[in-house]
C-alpha atoms as a PDB file:
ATOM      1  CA  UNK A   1     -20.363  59.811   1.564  1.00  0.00           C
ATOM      2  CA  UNK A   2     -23.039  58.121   2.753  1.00  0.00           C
ATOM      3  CA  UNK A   3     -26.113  59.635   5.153  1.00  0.00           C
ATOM      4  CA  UNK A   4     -25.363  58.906   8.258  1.00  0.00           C
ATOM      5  CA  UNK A   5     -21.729  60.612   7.610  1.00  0.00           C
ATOM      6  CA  UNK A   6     -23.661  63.309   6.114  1.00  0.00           C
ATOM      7  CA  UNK A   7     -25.722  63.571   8.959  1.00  0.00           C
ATOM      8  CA  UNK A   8     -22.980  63.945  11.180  1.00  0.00           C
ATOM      9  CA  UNK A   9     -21.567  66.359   9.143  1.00  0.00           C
ATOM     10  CA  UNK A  10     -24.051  68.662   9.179  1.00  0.00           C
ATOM     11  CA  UNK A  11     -24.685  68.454  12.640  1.00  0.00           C
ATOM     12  CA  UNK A  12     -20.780  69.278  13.827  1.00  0.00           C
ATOM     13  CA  UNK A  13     -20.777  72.461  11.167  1.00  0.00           C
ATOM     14  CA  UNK A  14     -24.598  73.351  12.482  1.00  0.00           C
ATOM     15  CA  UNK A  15     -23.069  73.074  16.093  1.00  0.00           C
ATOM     16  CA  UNK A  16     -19.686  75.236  15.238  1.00  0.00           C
ATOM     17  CA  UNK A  17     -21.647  78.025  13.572  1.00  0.00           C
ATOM     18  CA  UNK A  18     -23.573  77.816  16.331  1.00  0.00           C
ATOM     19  CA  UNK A  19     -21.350  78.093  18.738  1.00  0.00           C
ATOM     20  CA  UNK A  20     -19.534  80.919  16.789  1.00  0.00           C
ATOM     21  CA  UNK A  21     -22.968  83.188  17.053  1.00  0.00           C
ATOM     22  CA  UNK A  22     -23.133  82.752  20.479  1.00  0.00           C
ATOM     23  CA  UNK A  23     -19.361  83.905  20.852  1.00  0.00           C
ATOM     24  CA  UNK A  24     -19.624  86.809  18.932  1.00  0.00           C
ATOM     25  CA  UNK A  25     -23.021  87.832  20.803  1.00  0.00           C
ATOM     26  CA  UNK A  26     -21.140  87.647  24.171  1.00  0.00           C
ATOM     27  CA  UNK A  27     -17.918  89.898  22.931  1.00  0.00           C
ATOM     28  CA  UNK A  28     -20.389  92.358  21.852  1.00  0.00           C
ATOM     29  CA  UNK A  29     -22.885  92.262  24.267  1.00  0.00           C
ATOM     30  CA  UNK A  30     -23.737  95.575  26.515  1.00  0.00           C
ATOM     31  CA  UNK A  31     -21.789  95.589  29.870  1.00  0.00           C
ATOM     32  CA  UNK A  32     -24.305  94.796  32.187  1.00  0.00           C
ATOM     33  CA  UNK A  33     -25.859  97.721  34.967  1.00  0.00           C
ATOM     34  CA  UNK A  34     -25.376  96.631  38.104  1.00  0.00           C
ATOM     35  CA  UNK A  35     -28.992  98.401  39.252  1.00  0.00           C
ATOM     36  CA  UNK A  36     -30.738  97.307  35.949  1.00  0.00           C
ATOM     37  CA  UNK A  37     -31.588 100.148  32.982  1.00  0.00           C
ATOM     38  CA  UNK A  38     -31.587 103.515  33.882  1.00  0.00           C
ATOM     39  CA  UNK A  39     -35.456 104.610  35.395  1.00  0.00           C
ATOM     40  CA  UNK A  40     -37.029 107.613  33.337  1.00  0.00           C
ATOM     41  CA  UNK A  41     -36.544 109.262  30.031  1.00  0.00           C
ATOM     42  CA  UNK A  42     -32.404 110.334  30.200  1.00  0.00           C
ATOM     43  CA  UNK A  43     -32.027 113.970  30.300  1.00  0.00           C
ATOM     44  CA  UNK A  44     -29.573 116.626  29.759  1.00  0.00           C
ATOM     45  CA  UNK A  45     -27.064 117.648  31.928  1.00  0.00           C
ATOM     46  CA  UNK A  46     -28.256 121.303  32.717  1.00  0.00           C
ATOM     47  CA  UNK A  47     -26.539 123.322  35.742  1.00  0.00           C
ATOM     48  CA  UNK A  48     -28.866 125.992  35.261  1.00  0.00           C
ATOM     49  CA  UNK A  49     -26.320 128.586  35.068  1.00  0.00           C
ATOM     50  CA  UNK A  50     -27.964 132.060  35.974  1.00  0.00           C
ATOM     51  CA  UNK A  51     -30.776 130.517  37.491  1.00  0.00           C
ATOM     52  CA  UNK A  52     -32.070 131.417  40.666  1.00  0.00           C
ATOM     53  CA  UNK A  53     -32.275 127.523  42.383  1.00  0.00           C
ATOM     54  CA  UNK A  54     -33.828 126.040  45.576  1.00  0.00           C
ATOM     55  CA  UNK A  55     -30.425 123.513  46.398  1.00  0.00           C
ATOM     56  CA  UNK A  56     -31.154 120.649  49.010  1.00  0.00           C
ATOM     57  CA  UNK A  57     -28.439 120.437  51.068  1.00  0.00           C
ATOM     58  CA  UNK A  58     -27.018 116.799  52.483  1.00  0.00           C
ATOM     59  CA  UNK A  59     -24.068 118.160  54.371  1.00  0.00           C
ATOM     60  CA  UNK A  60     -20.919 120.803  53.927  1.00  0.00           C
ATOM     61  CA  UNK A  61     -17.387 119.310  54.137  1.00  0.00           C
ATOM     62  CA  UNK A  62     -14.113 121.209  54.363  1.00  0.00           C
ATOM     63  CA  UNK A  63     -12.464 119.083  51.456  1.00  0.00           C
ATOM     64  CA  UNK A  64     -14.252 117.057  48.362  1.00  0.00           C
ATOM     65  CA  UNK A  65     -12.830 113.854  49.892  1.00  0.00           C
ATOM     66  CA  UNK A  66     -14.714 114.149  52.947  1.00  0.00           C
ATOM     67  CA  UNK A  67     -17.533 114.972  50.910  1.00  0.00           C
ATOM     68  CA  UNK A  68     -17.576 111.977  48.369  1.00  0.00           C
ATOM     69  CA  UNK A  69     -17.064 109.738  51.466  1.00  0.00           C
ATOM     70  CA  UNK A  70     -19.799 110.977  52.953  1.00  0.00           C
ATOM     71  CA  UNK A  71     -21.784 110.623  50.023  1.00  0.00           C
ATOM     72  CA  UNK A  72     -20.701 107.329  49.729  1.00  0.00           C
ATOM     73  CA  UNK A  73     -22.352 106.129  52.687  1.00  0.00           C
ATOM     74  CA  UNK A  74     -25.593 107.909  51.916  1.00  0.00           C
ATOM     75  CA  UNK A  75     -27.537 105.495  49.453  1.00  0.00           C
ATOM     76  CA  UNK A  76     -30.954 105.803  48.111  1.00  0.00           C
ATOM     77  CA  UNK A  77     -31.543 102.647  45.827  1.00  0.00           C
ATOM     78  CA  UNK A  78     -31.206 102.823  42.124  1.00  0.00           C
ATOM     79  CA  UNK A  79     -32.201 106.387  42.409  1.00  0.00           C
ATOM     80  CA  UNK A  80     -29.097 109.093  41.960  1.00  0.00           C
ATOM     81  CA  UNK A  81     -28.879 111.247  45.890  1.00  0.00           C
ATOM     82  CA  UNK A  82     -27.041 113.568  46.485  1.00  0.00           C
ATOM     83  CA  UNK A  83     -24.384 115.218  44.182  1.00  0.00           C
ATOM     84  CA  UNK A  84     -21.196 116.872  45.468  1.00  0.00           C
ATOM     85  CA  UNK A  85     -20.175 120.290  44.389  1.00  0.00           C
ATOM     86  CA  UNK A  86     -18.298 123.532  45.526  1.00  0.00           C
ATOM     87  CA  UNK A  87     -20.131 125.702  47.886  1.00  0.00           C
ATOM     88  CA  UNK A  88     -18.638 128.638  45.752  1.00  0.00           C
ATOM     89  CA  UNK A  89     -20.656 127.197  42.513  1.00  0.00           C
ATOM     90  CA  UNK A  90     -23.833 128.823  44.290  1.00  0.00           C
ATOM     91  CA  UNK A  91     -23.640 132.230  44.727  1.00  0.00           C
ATOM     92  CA  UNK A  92     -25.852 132.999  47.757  1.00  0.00           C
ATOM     93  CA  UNK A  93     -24.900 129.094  49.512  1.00  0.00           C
ATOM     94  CA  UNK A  94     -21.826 130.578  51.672  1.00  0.00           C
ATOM     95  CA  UNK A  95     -24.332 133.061  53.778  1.00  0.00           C
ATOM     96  CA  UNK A  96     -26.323 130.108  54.010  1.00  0.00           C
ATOM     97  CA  UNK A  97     -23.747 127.822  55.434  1.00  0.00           C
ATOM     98  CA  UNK A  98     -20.560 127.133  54.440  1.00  0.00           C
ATOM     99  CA  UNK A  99     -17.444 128.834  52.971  1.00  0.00           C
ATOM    100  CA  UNK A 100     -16.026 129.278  49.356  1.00  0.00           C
ATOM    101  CA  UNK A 101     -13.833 126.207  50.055  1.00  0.00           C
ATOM    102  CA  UNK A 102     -16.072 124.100  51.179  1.00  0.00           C
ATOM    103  CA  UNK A 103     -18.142 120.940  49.595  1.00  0.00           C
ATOM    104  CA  UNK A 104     -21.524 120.020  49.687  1.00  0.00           C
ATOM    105  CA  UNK A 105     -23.824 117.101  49.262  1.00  0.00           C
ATOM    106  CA  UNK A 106     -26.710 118.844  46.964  1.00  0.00           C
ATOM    107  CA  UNK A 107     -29.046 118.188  44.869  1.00  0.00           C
ATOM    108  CA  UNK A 108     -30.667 120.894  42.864  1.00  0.00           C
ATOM    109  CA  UNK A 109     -34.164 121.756  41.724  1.00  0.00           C
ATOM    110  CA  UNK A 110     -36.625 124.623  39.896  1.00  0.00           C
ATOM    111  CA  UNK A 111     -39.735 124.092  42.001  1.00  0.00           C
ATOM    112  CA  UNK A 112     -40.151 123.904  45.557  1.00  0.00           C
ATOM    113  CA  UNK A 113     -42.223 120.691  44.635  1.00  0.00           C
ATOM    114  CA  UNK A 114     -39.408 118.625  43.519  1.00  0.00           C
ATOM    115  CA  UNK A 115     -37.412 120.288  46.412  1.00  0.00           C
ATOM    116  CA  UNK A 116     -40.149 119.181  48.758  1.00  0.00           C
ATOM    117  CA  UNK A 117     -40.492 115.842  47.209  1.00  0.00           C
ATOM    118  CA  UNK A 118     -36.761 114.845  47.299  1.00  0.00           C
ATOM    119  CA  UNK A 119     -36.451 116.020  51.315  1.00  0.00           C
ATOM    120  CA  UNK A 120     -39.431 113.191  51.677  1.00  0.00           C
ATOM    121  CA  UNK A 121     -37.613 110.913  49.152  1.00  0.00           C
ATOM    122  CA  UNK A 122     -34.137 111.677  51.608  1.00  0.00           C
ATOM    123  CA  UNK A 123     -36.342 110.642  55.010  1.00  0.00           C
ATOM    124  CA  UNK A 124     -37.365 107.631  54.086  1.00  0.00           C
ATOM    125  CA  UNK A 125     -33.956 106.560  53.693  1.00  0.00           C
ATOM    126  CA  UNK A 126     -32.671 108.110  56.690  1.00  0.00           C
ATOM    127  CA  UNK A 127     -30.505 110.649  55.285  1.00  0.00           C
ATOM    128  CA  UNK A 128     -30.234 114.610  56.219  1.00  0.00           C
ATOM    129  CA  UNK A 129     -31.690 116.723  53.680  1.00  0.00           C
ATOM    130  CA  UNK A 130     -32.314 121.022  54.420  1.00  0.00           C
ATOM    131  CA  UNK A 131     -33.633 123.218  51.848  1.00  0.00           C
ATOM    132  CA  UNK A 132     -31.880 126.112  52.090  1.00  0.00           C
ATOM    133  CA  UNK A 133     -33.924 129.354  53.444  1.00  0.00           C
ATOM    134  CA  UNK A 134     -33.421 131.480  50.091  1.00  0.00           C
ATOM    135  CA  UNK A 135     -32.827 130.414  46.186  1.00  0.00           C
ATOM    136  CA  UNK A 136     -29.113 130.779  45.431  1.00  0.00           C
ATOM    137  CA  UNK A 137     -27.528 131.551  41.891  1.00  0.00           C
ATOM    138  CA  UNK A 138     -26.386 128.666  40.083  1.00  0.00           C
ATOM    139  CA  UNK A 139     -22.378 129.814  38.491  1.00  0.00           C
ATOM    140  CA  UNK A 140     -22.797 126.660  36.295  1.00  0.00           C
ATOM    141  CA  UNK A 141     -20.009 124.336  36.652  1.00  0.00           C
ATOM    142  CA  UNK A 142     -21.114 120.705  38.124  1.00  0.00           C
ATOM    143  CA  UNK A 143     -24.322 118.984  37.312  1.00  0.00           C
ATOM    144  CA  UNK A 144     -26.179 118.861  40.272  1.00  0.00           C
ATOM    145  CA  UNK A 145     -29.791 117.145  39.290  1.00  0.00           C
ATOM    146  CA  UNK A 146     -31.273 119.411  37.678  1.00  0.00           C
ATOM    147  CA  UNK A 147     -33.932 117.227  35.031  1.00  0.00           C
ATOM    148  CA  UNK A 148     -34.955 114.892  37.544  1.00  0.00           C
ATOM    149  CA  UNK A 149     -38.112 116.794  39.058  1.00  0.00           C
ATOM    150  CA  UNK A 150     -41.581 116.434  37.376  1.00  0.00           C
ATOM    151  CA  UNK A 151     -42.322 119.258  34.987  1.00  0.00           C
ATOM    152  CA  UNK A 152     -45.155 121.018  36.364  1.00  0.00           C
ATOM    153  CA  UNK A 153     -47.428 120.769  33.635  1.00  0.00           C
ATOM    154  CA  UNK A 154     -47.092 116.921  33.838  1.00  0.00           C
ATOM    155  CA  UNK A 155     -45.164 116.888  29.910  1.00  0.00           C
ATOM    156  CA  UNK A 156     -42.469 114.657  31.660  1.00  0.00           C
ATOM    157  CA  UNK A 157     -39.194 115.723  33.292  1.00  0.00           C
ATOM    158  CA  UNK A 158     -38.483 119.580  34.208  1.00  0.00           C
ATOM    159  CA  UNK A 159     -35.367 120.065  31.369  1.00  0.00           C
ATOM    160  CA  UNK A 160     -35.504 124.502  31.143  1.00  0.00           C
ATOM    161  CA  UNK A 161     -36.200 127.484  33.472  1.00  0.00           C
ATOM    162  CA  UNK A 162     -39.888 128.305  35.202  1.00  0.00           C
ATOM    163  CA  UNK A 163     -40.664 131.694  36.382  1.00  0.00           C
ATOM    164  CA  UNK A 164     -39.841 131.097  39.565  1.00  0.00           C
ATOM    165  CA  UNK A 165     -35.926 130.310  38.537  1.00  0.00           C
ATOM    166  CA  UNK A 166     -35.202 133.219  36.447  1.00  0.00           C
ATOM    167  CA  UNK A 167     -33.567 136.809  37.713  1.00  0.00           C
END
């Protein structure tokens, strides 16, 4: 075989490896996010079961389907809103507004500055957002964003109980 040949050769087998990498790359390549990676450090997810929680309230539905519509409608950028949950998984909610069998659009937090913080955060996209008058008691159940306030020491993301939270 003579140089050229060899040439030619090498460059169809340099080409099909080539080729073959890129393949392989693309069957095991990450499905891609459709908001980009995740923003923060990822966190637990803690329901804060026994806690004593301030819950921001988006609005109380009679059935979960009204609720996740709602929801639906109620964006707020890459950022997670509002989460929906039984009324009954707060003990304390129901004399606050709503009944055992209702829904709510919630999301939950430790410190009334993260509770403050997301009502601003809720404005500024135009959606409702009430802190309820008292803290409720969290029964566990559904994660309802707990982990995504500041911790108040500034260590990163709130991921246990503060004084104020516990019985």
């Amino acid at each position: 075989m003579n140089k050229r040949a060899r040439a030619i050769l090498a460059g169809v087998v340099l080409g099909l490896v080539g080729s073959g990498l890129m393949a392989v790359s693309g069957l095991t390549a990450p499905e891609p996010q459709p908001y980009g990676a995740p923003i923060g450090p990822k966190v637990p997810r803690d329901t804060g079961a026994g806690e004593l929680l301030l819950v921001v309230v988006g609005g109380v539905y009679a059935t979960r389907a009204e609720a996740e519509a709602a929801n639906s409608q109620m964006v707020f950028g890459d950022l997670q809103g509002y989460f929906v949950v039984p009324v009954a998984q707060f003990q304390g909610f129901g004399e606050q507004g709503g009944a055992p069998g209702d829904f709510a659009l919630v999301s939950v937090f430790r410190t009334q500055e993260g509770a403050d913080e997301f009502v601003l955060l809720a404005g500024t996209f135009g959606h409702p957002a009430t802190i309820l008058s008292e803290r409720v008691r969290s029964l566990g159940g559904l994660y309802a964003g707990l982990g995504q306030e500041p911790h108040p020491n500034g260590s990163g993301p709130l991921v246990g109980p503060v004084p104020e939270s516990l019985p």
